[in-house]
Protein backbone atom coordinates (compact mmCIF):
# COMPACT_ATOMS: atom_id res chain seq x y z
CA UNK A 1 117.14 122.38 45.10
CA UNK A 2 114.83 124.63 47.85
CA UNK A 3 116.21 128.01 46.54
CA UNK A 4 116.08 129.98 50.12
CA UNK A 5 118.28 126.78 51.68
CA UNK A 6 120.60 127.63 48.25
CA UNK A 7 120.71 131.64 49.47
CA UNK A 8 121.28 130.57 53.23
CA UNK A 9 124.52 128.48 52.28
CA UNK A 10 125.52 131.47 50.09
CA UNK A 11 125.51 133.96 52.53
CA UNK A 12 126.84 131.92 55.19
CA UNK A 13 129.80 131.10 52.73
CA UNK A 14 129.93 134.66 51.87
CA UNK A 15 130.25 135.94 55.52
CA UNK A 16 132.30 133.01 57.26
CA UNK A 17 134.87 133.22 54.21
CA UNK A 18 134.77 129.82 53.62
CA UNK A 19 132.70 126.33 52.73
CA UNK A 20 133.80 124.64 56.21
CA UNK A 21 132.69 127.37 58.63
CA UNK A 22 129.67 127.83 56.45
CA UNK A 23 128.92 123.67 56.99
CA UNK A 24 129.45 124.06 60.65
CA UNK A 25 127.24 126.96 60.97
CA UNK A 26 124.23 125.29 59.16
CA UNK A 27 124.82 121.71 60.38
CA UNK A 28 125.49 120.65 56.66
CA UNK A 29 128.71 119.01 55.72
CA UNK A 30 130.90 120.51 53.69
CA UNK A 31 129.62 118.51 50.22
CA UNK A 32 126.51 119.38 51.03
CA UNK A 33 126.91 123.20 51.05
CA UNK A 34 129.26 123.00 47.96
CA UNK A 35 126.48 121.13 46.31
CA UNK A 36 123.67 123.72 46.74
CA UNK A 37 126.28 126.22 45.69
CA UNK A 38 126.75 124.73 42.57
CA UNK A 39 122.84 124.10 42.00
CA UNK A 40 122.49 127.82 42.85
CA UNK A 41 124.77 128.77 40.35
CA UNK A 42 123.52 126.89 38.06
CA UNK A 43 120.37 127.70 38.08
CA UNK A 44 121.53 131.68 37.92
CA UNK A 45 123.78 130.88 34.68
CA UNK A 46 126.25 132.70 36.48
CA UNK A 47 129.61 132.66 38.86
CA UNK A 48 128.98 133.51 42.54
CA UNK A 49 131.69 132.56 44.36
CA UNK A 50 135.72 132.61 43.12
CA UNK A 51 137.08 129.18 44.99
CA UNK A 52 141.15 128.89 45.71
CA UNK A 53 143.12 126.17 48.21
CA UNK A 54 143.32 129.35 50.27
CA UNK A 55 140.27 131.56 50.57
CA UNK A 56 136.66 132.01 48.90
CA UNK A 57 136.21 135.28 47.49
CA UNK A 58 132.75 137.00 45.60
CA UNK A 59 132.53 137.56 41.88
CA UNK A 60 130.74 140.69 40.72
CA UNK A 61 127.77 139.13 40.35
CA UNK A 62 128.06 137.15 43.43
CA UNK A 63 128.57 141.07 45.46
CA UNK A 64 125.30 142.25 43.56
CA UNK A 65 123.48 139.00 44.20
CA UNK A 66 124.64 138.78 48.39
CA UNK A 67 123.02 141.91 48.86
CA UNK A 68 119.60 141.06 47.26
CA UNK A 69 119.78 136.94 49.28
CA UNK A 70 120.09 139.15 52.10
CA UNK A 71 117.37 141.06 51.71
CA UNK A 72 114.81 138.06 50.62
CA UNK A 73 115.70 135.84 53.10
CA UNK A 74 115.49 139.06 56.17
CA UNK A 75 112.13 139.14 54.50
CA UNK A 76 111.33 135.42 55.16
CA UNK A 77 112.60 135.17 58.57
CA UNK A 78 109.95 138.65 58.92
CA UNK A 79 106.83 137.01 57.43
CA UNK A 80 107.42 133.66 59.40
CA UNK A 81 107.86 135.87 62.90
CA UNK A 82 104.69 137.57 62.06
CA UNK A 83 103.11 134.14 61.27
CA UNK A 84 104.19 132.49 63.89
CA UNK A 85 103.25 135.59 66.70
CA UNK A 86 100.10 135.51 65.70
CA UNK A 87 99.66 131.82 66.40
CA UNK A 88 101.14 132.83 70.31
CA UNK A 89 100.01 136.73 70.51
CA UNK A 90 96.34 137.39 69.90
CA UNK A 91 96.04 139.99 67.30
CA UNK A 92 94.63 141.23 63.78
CA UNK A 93 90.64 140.55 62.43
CA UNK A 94 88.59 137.82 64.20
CA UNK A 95 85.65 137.26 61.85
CA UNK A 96 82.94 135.48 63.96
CA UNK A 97 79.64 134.40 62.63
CA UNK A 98 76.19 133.46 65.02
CA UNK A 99 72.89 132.84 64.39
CA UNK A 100 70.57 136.56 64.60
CA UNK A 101 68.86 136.24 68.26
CA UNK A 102 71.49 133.80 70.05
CA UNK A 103 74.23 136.57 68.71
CA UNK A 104 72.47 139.42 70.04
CA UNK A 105 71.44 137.60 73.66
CA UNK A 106 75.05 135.73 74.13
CA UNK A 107 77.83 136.21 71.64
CA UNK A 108 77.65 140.05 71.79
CA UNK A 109 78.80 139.60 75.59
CA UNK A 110 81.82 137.52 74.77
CA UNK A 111 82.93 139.97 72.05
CA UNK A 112 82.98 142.55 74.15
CA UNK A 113 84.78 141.14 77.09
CA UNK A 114 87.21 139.49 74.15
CA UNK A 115 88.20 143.27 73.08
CA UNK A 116 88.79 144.68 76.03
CA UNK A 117 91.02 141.05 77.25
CA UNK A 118 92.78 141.90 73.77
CA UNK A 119 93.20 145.22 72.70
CA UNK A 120 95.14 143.80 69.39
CA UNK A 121 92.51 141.84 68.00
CA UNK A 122 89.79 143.68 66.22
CA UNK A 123 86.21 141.47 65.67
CA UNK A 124 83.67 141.47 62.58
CA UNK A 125 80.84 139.90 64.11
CA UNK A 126 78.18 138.64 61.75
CA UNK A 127 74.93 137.58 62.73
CA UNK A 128 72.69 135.46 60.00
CA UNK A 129 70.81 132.25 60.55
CA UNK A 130 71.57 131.29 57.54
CA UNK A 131 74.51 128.35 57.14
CA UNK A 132 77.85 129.77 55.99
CA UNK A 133 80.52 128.69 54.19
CA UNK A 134 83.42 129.35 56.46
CA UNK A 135 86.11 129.37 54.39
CA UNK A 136 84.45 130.94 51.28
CA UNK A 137 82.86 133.75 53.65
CA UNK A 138 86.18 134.48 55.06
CA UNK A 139 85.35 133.77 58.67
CA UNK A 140 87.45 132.37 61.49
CA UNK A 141 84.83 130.31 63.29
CA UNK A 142 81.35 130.23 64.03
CA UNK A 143 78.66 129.32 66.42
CA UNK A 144 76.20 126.80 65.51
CA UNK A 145 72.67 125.12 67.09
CA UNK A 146 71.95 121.69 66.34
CA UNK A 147 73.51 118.62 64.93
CA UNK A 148 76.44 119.49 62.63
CA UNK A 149 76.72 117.57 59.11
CA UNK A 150 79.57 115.60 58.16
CA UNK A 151 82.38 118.30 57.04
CA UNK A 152 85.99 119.12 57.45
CA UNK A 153 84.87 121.38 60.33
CA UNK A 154 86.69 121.30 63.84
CA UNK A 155 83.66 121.71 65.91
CA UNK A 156 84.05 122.19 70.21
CA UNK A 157 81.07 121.44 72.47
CA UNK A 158 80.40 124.75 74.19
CA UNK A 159 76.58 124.02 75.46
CA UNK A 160 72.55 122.81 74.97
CA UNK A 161 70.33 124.08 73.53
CA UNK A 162 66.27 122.83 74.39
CA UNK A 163 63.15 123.64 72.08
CA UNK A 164 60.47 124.36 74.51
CA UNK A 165 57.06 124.92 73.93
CA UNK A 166 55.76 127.73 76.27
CA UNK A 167 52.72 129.86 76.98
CA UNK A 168 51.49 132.05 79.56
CA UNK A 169 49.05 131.51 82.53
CA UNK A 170 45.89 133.09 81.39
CA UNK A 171 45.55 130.97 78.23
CA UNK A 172 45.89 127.78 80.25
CA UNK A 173 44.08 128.88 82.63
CA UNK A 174 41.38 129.47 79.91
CA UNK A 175 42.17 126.88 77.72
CA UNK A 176 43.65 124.13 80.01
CA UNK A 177 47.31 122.72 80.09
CA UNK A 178 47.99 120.29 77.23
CA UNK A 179 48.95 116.75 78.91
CA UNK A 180 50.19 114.65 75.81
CA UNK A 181 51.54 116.11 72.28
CA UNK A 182 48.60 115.21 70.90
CA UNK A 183 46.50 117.56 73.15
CA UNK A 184 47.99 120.69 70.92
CA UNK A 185 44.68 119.94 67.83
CA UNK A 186 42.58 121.70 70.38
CA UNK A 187 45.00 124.41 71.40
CA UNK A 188 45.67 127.96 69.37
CA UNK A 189 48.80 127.49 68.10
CA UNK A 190 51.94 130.67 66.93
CA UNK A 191 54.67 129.23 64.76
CA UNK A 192 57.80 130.62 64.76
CA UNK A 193 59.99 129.61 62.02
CA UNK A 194 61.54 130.00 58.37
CA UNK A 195 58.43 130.80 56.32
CA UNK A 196 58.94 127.51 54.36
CA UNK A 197 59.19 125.44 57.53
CA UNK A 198 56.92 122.52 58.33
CA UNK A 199 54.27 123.07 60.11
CA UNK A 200 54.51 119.91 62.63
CA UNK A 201 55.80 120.18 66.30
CA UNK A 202 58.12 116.85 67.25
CA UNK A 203 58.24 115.31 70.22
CA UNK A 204 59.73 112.05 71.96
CA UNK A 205 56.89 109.73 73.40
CA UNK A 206 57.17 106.44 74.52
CA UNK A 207 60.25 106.65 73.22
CA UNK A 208 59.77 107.50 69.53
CA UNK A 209 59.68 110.62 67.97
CA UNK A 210 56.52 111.58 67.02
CA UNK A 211 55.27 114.89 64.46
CA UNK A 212 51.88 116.58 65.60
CA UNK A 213 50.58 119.20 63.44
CA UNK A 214 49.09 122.43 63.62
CA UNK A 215 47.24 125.08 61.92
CA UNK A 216 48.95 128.42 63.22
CA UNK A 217 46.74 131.79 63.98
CA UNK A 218 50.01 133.45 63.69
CA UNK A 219 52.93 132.81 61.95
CA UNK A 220 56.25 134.53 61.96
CA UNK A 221 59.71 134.19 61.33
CA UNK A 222 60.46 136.44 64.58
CA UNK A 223 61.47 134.54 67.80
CA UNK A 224 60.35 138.18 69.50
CA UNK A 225 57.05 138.69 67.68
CA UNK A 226 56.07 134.99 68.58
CA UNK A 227 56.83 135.17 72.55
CA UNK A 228 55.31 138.58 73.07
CA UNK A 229 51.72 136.96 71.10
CA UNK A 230 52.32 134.14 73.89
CA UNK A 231 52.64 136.73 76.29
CA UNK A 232 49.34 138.58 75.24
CA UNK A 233 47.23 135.11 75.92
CA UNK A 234 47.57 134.03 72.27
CA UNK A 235 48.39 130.54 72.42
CA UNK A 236 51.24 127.92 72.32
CA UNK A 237 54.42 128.68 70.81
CA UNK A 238 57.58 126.23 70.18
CA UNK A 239 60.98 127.81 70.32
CA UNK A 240 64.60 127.99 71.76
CA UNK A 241 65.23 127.65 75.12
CA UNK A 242 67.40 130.72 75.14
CA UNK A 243 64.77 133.14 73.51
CA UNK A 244 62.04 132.62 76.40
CA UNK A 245 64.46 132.75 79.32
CA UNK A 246 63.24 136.47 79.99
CA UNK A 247 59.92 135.97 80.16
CA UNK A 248 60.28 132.29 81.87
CA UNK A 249 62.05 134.39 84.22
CA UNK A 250 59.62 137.25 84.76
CA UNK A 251 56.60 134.35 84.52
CA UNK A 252 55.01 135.75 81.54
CA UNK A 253 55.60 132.35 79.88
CA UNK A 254 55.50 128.85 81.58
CA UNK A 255 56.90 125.48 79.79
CA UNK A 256 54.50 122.98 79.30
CA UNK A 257 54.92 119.39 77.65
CA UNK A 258 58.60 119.42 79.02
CA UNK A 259 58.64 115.51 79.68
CA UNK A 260 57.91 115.28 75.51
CA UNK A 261 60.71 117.68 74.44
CA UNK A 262 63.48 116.22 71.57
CA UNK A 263 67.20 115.84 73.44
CA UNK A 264 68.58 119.23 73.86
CA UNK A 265 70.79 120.30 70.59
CA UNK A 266 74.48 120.35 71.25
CA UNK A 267 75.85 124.01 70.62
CA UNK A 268 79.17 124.16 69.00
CA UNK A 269 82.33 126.86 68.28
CA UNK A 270 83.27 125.65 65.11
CA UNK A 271 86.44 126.85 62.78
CA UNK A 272 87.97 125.15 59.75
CA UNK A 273 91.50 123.53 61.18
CA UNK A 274 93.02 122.51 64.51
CA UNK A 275 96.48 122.37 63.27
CA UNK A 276 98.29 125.76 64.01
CA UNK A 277 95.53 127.37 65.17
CA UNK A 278 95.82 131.26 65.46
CA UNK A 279 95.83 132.46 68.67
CA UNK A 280 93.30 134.50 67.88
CA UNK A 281 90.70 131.91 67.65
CA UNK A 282 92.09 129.99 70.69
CA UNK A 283 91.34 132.70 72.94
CA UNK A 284 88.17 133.41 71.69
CA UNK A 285 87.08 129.92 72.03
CA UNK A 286 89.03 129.41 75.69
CA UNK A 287 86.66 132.25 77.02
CA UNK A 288 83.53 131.26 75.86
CA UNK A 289 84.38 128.13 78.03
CA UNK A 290 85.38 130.49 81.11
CA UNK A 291 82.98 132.65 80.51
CA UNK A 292 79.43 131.38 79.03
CA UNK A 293 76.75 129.77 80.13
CA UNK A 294 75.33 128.22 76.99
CA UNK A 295 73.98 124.89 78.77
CA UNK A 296 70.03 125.96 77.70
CA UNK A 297 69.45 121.76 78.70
C-alpha cells in the first residue's frame, strides 16, 4: 500500500461523502478506493470511516486523523512545487568549481553576468586546481581542462584549450628561435607546473608524440610568475593558451614550435546527472555557450 495514495482516497471519501464520487475524482474504481481504505485502516488498527447503503460518515478517529492527512499531504503537494520550480525557475545556491587562473580570467565573468540575469540564484564559486569530488564536495558542476576519465559525470563541450610554449623577442633574438622540439637542450628553460610534475615538454612530430626534457633555471607552480620571467628575457616557458593571451596580445611573448603542439584539450561544464536537471545549472551552462569564448585552439 503507498500510504499518501491511502490518505488521498481518504480525504477524497471524506469530502465527496462517498466511495463512488471519491473513484471518479481519482480515476480509481470504486474497489480500488475501498481497498486502500481498508489497507489504511488496517495498518492504523483503527476505524476511519462508518459505511451504510446510504451515506459514509467519519468515526472519531477518522475526524482527528482527516485533519492531520490533510495537513501531510498539503505538505507534499508544497515540497514537490518547490522541487519542481526550481527545475523551471532559476533560484537557491549554485556551487561552481574552476581551476585557480582559468576561474579568475573567465568564469568570474560568467558569474557575474549569471547574478545579475538571476537575481534568485546566489553562487559559491570555488577555485582549486585540484580534482573534486562533485558530489562529495557538494557542488553543482564544474569546469574542467583536459581529457575527462571514465565517470558517471555528464560532461558538455564548452571550448579548447592549447599548451603553447612562448617567449619573448629579445631572448630569441639572442638565443635564436628553436626549429624542432629537440632544439629546447640548448635553450634556458622556466617550468611551470605542480612541483612534482615531470620535467619533459611533449610534442607531436612526425606524427608521434614525443617527450623532450629539460633542466629548468626556474621553476614554479605560478602560471603568472612563469610568463612575467619570459617576459624579462628569461627563457622558454610551456603553458595554457589562455594564461599568455595578454602578453601574446601586447607582444611581450611570441609562440614558437606551434606546428609541434599536442591537440588542443577539450574544455568541459561538467555536473553529476542530466535527468531533471535544476534550472539552476541549465542556465548557467546555456550562457557560458551564449556568452564565452573558451575556444583557446
Amino acid at each position: 500500500m503507498d500510504r499518501l495514495d491511502a490518505m488521498q482516497a481518504f480525504v477524497a471519501v471524506a469530502d465527496l461523502r462517498g466511495f463512488a464520487p471519491a473513484a471518479r475524482k481519482l480515476g480509481l474504481s470504486p474497489s480500488g478506493v475501498t481497498r486502500l481504505i481498508a489497507a489504511l485502516e488496517d495498518r492504523l488498527g483503527a476505524r476511519l470511516l462508518q459505511r451504510t447503503t446510504r451515506q459514509v460518515t467519519l468515526t472519531d478517529a477518522g475526524s482527528r486523523y482527516l485533519e492531520r492527512a490533510r495537513r501531510i499531504l498539503a505538505d507534499v503537494e508544497e515540497a514537490e512545487g518547490a522541487v519542481a520550480g526550481e527545475r523551471t525557475r532559476p533560484e537557491g545556491q549554485l556551487v561552481i568549481s574552476a581551476p585557480v587562473g582559468f576561474g579568475r580570467l573567465h568564469v568570474s565573468a560568467i558569474v557575474t553576468a549569471y547574478l545579475k540575469r538571476y537575481p534568485d540564484v546566489g553562487i559559491d564559486l570555488r577555485l582549486s586546481d585540484r580534482m573534486i569530488n562533485l558530489v562529495e564536495d557538494g557542488v553543482d558542476l564544474a569546469v574542467r581542462i583536459g581529457h575527462l576519465p571514465d565517470s558517471t559525470l555528464v560532461a558538455r563541450h564548452v571550448g579548447e584549450m592549447r599548451r603553447i610554449v612562448v617567449a619573448s623577442s629579445g631572448y630569441l633574438r639572442a638565443r635564436g628561435e628553436p626549429q624542432r622540439p629537440g632544439d629546447i637542450a640548448a635553450h634556458d628553460t622556466i617550468q611551470f607546473g605542480a612541483m612534482t610534475a615531470a620535467l619533459d615538454w611533449r610534442f607531436v612530430e612526425d606524427g608521434r608524440e614525443i617527450r623532450v626534457g629539460s633542466t629548468p633555471r626556474f621553476a614554479t607552480n605560478s602560471s603568472d610568475a612563469a610568463i612575467q620571467y619570459a617576459e624579462q628575457d628569461g627563457g622558454l616557458t610551456r603553458v595554457m593558451a589562455y594564461q599568455a593571451a595578454e602578453s601574446l596580445k601586447a607582444r611581450r611573448l611570441r609562440i614558437v614550435l606551434a606546428k609541434f603542439e599536442q591537440p588542443a584539450m577539450p574544455i568541459h561544464i561538467v555536473y553529476p546527472t542530466s535527468r531533471l536537471l535544476s534550472a539552476k545549472v541549465r542556465t548557467f551552462v546555456d550562457l557560458v555557450t551564449e556568452m564565452a569564448d573558451w575556444h583557446f585552439g
